[in-house]
Every structure is written in C-alpha cells, then in structure tokens.
PDB file of N, CA and C in Angstrom:
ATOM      1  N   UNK A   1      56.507   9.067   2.430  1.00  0.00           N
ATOM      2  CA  UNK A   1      55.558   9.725   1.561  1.00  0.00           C
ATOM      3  C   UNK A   1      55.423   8.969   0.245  1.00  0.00           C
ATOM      4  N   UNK A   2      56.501   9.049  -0.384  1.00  0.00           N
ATOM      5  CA  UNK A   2      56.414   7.825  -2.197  1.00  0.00           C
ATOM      6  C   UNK A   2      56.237   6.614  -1.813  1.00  0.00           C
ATOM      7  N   UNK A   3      55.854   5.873  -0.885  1.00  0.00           N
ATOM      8  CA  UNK A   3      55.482   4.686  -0.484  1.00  0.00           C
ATOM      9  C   UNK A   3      53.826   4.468   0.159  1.00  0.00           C
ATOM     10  N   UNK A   4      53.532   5.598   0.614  1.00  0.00           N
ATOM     11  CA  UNK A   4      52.159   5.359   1.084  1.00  0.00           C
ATOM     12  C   UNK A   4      51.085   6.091  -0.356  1.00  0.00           C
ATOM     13  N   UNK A   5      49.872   5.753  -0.086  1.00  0.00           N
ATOM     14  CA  UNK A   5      49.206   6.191  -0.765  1.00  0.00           C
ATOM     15  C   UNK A   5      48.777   7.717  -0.516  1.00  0.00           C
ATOM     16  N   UNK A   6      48.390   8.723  -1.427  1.00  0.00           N
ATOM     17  CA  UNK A   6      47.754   9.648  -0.789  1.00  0.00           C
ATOM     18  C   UNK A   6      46.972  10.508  -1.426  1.00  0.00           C
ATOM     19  N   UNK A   7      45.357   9.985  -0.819  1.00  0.00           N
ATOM     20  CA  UNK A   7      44.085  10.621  -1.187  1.00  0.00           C
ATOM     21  C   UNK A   7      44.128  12.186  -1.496  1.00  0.00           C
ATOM     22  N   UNK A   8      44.621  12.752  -1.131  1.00  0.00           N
ATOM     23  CA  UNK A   8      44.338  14.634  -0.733  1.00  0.00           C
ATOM     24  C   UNK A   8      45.790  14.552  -1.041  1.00  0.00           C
ATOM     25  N   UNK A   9      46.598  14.761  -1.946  1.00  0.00           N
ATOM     26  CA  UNK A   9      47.763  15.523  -1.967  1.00  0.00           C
ATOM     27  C   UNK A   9      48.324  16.826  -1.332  1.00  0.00           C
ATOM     28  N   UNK A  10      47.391  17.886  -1.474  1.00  0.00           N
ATOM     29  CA  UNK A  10      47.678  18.847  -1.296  1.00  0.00           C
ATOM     30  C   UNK A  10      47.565  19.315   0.297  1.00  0.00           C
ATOM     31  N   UNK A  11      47.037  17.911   1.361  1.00  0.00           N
ATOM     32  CA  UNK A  11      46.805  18.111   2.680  1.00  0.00           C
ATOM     33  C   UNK A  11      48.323  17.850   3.347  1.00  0.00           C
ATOM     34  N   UNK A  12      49.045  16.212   2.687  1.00  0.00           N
ATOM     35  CA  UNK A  12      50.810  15.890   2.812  1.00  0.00           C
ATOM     36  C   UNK A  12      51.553  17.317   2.435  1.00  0.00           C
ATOM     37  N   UNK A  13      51.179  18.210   2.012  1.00  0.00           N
ATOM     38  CA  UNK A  13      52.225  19.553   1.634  1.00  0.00           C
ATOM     39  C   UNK A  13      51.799  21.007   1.820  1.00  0.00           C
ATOM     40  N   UNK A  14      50.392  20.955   3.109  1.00  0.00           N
ATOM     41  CA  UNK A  14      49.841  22.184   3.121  1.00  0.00           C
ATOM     42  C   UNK A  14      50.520  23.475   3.512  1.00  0.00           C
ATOM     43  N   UNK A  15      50.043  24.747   3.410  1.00  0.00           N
ATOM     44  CA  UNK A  15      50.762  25.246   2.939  1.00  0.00           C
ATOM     45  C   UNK A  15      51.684  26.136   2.242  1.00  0.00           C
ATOM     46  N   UNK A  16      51.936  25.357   0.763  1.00  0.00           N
ATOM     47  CA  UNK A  16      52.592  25.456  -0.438  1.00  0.00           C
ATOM     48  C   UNK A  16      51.428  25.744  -1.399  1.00  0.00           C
ATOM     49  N   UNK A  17      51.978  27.159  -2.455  1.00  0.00           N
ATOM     50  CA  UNK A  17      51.613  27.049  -3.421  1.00  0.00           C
ATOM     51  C   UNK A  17      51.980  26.212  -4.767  1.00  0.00           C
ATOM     52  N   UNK A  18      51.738  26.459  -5.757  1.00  0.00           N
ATOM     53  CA  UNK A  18      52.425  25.078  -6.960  1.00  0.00           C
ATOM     54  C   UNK A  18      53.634  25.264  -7.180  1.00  0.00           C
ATOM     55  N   UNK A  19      54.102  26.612  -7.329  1.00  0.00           N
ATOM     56  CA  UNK A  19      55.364  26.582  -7.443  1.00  0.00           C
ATOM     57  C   UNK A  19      56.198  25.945  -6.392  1.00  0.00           C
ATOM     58  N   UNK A  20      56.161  25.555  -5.212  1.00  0.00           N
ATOM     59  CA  UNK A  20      57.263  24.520  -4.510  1.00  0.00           C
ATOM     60  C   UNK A  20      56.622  23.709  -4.914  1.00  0.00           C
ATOM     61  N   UNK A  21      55.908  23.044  -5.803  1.00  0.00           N
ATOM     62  CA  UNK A  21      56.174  21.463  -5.887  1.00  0.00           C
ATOM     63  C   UNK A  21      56.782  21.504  -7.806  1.00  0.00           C
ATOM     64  N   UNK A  22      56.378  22.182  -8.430  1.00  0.00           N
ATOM     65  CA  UNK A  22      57.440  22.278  -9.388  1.00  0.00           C
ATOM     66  C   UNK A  22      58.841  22.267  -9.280  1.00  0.00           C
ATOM     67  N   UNK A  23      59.178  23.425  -8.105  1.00  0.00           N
ATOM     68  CA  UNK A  23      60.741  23.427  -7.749  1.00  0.00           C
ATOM     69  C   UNK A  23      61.056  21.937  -7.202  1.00  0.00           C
ATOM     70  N   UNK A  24      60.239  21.494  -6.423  1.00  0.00           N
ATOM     71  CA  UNK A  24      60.536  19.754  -6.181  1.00  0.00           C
ATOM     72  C   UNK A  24      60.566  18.689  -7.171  1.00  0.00           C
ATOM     73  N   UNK A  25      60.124  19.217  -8.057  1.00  0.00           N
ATOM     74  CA  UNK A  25      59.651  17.747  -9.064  1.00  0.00           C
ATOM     75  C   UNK A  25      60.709  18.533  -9.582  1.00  0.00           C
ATOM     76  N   UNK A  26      61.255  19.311 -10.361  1.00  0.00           N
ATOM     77  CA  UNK A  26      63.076  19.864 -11.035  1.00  0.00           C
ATOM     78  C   UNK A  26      64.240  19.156 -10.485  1.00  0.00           C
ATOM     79  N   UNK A  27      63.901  19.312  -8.739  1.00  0.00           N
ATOM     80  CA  UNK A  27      65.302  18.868  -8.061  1.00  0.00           C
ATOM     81  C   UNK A  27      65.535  17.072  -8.513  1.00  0.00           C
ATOM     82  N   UNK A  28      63.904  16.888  -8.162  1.00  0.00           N
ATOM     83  CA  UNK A  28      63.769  15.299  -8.709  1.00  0.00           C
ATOM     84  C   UNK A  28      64.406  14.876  -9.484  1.00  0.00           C
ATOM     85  N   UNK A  29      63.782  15.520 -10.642  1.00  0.00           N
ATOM     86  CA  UNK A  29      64.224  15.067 -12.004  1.00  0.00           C
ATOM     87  C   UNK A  29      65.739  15.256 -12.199  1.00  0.00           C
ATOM     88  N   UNK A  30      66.368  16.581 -11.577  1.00  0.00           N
ATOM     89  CA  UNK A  30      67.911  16.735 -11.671  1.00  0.00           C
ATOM     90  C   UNK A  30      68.225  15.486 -11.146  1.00  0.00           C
ATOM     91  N   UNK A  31      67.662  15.203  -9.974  1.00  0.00           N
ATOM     92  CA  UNK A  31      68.708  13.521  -9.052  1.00  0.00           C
ATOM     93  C   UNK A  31      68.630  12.762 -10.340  1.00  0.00           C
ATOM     94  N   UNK A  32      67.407  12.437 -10.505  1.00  0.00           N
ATOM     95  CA  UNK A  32      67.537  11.426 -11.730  1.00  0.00           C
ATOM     96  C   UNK A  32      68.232  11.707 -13.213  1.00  0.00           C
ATOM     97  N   UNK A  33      68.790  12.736 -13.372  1.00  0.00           N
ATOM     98  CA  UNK A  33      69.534  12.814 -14.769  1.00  0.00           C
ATOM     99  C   UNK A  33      70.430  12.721 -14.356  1.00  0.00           C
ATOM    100  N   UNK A  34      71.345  12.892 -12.888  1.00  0.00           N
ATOM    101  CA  UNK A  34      72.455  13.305 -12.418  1.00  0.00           C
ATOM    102  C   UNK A  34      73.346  11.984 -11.883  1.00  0.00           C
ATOM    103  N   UNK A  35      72.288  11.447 -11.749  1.00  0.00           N
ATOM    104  CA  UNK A  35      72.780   9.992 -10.459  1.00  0.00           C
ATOM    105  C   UNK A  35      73.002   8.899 -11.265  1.00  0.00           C
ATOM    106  N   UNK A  36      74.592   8.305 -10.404  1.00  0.00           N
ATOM    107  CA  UNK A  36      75.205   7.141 -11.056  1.00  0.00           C
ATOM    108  C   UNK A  36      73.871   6.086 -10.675  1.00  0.00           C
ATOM    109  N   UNK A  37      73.158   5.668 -11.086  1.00  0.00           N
ATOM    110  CA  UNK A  37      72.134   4.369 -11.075  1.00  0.00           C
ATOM    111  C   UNK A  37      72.330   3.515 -10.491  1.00  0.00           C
ATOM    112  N   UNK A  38      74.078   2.844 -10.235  1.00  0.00           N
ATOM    113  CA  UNK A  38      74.639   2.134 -10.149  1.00  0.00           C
ATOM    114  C   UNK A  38      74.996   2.539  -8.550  1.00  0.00           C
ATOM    115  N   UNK A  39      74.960   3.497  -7.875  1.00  0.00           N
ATOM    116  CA  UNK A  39      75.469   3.874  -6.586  1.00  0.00           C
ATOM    117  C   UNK A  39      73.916   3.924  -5.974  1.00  0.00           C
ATOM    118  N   UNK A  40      72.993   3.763  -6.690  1.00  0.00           N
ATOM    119  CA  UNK A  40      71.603   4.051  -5.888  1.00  0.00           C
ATOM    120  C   UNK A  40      71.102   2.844  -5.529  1.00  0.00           C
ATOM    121  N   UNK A  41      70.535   2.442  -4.252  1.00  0.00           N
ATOM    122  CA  UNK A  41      69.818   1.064  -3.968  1.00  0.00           C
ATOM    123  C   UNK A  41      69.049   0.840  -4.957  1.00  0.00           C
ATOM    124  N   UNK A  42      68.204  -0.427  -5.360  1.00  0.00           N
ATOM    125  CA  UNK A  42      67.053  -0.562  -6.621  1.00  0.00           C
ATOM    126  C   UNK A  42      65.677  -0.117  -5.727  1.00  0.00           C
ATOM    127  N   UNK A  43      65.499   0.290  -4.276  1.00  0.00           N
ATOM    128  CA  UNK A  43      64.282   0.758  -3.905  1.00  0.00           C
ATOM    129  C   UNK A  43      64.547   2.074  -4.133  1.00  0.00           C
ATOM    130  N   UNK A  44      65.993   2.707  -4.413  1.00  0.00           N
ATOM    131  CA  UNK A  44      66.135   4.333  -4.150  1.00  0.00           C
ATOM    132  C   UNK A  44      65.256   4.903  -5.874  1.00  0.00           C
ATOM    133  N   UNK A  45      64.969   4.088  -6.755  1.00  0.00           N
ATOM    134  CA  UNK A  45      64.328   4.647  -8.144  1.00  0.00           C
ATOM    135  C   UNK A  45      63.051   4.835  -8.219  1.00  0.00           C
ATOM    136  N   UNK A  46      62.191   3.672  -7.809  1.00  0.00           N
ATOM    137  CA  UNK A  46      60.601   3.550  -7.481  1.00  0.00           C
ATOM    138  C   UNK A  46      60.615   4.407  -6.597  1.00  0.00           C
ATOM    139  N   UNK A  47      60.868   4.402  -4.925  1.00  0.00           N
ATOM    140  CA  UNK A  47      61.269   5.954  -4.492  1.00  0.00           C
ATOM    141  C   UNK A  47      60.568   7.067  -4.789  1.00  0.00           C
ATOM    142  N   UNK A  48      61.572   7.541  -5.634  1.00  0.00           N
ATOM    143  CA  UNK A  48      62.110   8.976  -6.048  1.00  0.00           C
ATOM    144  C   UNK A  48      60.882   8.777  -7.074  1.00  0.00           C
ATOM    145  N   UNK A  49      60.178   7.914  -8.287  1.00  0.00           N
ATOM    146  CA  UNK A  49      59.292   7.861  -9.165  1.00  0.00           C
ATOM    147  C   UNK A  49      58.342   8.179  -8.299  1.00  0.00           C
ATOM    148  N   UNK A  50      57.520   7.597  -7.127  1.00  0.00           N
ATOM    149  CA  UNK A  50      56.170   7.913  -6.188  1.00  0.00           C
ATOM    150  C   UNK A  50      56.544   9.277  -5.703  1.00  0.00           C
ATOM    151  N   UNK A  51      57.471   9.619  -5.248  1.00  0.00           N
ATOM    152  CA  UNK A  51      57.478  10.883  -4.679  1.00  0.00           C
ATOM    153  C   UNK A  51      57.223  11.890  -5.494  1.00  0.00           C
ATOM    154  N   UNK A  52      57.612  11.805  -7.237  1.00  0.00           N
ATOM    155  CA  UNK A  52      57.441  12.511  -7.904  1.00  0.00           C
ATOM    156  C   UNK A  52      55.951  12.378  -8.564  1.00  0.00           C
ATOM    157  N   UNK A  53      55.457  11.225  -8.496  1.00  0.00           N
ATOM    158  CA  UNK A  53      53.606  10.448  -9.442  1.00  0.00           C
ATOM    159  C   UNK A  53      52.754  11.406  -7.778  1.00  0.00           C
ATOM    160  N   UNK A  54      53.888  11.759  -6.867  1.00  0.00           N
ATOM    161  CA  UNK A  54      52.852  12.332  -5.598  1.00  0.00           C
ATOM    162  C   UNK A  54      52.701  13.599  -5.806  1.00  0.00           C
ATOM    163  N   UNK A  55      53.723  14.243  -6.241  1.00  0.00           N
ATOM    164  CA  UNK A  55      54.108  15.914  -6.518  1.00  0.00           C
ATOM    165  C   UNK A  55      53.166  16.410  -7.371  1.00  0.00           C
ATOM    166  N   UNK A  56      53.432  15.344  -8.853  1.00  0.00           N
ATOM    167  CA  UNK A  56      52.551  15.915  -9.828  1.00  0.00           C
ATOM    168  C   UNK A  56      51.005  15.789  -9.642  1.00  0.00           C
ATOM    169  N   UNK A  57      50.488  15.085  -8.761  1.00  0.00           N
ATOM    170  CA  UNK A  57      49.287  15.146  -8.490  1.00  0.00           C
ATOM    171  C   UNK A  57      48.087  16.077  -7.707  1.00  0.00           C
ATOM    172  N   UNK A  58      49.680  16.657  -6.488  1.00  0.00           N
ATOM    173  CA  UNK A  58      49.512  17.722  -5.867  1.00  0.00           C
ATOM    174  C   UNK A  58      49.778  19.361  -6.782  1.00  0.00           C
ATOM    175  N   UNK A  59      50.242  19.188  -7.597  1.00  0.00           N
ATOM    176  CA  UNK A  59      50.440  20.214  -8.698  1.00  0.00           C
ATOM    177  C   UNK A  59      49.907  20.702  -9.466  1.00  0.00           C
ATOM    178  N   UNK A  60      48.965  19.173  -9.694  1.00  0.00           N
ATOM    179  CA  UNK A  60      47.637  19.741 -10.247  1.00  0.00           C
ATOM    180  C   UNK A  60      46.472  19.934  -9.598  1.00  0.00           C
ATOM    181  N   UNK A  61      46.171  19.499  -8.619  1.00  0.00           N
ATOM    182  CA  UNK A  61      45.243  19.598  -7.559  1.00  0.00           C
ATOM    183  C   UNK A  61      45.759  20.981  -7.300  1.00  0.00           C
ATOM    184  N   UNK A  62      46.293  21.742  -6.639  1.00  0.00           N
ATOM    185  CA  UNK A  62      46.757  23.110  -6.296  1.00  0.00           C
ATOM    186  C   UNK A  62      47.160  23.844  -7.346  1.00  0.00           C
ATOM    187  N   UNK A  63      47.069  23.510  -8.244  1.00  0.00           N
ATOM    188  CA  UNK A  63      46.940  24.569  -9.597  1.00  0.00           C
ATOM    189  C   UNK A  63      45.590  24.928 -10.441  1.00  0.00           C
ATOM    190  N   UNK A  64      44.644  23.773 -10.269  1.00  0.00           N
ATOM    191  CA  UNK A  64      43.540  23.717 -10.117  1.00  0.00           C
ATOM    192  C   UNK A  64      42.713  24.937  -9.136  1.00  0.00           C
ATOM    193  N   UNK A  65      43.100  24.552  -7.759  1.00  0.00           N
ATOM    194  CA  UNK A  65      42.503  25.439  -6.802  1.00  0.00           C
ATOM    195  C   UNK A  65      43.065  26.817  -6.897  1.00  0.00           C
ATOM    196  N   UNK A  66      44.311  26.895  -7.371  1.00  0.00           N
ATOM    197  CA  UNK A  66      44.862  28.310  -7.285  1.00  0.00           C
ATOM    198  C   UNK A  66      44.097  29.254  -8.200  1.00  0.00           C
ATOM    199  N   UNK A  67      43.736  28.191  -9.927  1.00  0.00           N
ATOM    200  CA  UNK A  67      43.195  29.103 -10.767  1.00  0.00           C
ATOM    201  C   UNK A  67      41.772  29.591 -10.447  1.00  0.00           C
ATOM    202  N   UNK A  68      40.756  28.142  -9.873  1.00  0.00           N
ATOM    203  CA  UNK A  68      39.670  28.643  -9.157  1.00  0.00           C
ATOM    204  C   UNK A  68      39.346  30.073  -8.206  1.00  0.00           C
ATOM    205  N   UNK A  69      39.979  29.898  -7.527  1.00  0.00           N
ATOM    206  CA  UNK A  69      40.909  30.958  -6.587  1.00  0.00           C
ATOM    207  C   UNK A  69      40.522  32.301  -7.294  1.00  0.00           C
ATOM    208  N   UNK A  70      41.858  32.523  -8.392  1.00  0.00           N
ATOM    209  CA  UNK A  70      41.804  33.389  -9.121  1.00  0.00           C
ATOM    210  C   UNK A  70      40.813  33.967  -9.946  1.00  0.00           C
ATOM    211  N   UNK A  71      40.017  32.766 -10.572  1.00  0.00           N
ATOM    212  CA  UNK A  71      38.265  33.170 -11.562  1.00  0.00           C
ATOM    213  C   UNK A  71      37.335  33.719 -10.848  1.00  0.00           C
ATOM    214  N   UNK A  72      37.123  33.622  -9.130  1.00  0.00           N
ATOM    215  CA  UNK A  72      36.291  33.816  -8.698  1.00  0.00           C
ATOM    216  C   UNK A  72      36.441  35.509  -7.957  1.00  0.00           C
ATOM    217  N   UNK A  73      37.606  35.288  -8.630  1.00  0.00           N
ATOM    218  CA  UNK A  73      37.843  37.067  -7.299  1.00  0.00           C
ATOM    219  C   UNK A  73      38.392  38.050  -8.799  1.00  0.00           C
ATOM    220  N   UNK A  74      37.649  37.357 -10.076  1.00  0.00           N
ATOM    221  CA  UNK A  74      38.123  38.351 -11.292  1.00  0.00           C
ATOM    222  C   UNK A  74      35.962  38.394 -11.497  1.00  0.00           C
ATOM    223  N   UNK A  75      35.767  37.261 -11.265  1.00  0.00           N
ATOM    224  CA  UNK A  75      34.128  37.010 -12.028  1.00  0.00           C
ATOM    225  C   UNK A  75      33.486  38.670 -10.525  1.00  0.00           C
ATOM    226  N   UNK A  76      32.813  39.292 -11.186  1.00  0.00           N
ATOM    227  CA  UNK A  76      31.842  40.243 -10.592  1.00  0.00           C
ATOM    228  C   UNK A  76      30.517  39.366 -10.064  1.00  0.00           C
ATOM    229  N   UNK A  77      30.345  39.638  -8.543  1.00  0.00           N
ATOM    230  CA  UNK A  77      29.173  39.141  -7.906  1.00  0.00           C
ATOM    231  C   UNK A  77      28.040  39.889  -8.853  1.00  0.00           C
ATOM    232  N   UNK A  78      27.439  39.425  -8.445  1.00  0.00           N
ATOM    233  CA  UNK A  78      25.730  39.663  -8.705  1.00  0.00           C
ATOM    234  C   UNK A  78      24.998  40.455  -7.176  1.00  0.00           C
ATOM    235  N   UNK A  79      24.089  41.567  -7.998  1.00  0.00           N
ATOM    236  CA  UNK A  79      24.482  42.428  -6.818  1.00  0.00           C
ATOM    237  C   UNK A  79      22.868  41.524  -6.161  1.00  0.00           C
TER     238      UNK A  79
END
C-alpha cells in the first residue's frame, strides 16, 4: 500500500469511517516516536511515511464525504 500510488484513497480502505484512519495514523505516529531507528531497515521509514501521506489523504477525502453526508440530510428539500 505506502509503495504504490493511490488515486481514490478511500476505495484501498472501504468501508471505514475517518475515525479508523485517525486511529491508524496515532498507531503510526506512536511506531515512529517509539522505535529504536537503528533496529528499523532504512526502507522500514519511507514505509511507514507513504502509508501515513496515504491515510491522511484518505482522512480527508472521507471526512470531506462524511460532512457532505451530514449537510445534506440537515439542508430541508424543496418541496
């Protein structure tokens, strides 16, 4: 997944609302505050960076749609 490209984020994680990819991009970020640097391969950092430049993209793309979502079922039709 952090190695390929991906057009539609939110199709790689369908689904999920935003909150699992927040809870993913946390765990992320925990590996990376947590981890000896030095015990990780040098592909295991770029990695873990795409997987996360993938999350946040899908996070906003599906936070986007969620609020849409939400405006349209608060906005009153037109009779």
């Amino acid at each position: 997944m952090a190695t390929e490209i991906v057009n539609d984020a939110p199709k790689a994680f369908a689904g999920w609302d935003s909150s699992i990819y927040f809870a993913w991009m946390e765990a992320l970020s925990d590996l990376m505050m947590c981890a000896n640097t030095e015990m990780l391969s040098k592909e295991t950092i770029p990695t873990i960076g795409g997987l996360m430049l993938a999350l946040t993209g899908a996070t906003g793309e599906v936070t986007d749609r969620e609020y849409s979502e939400a405006r349209a079922r608060q906005t009153p039709k037109a009779a």
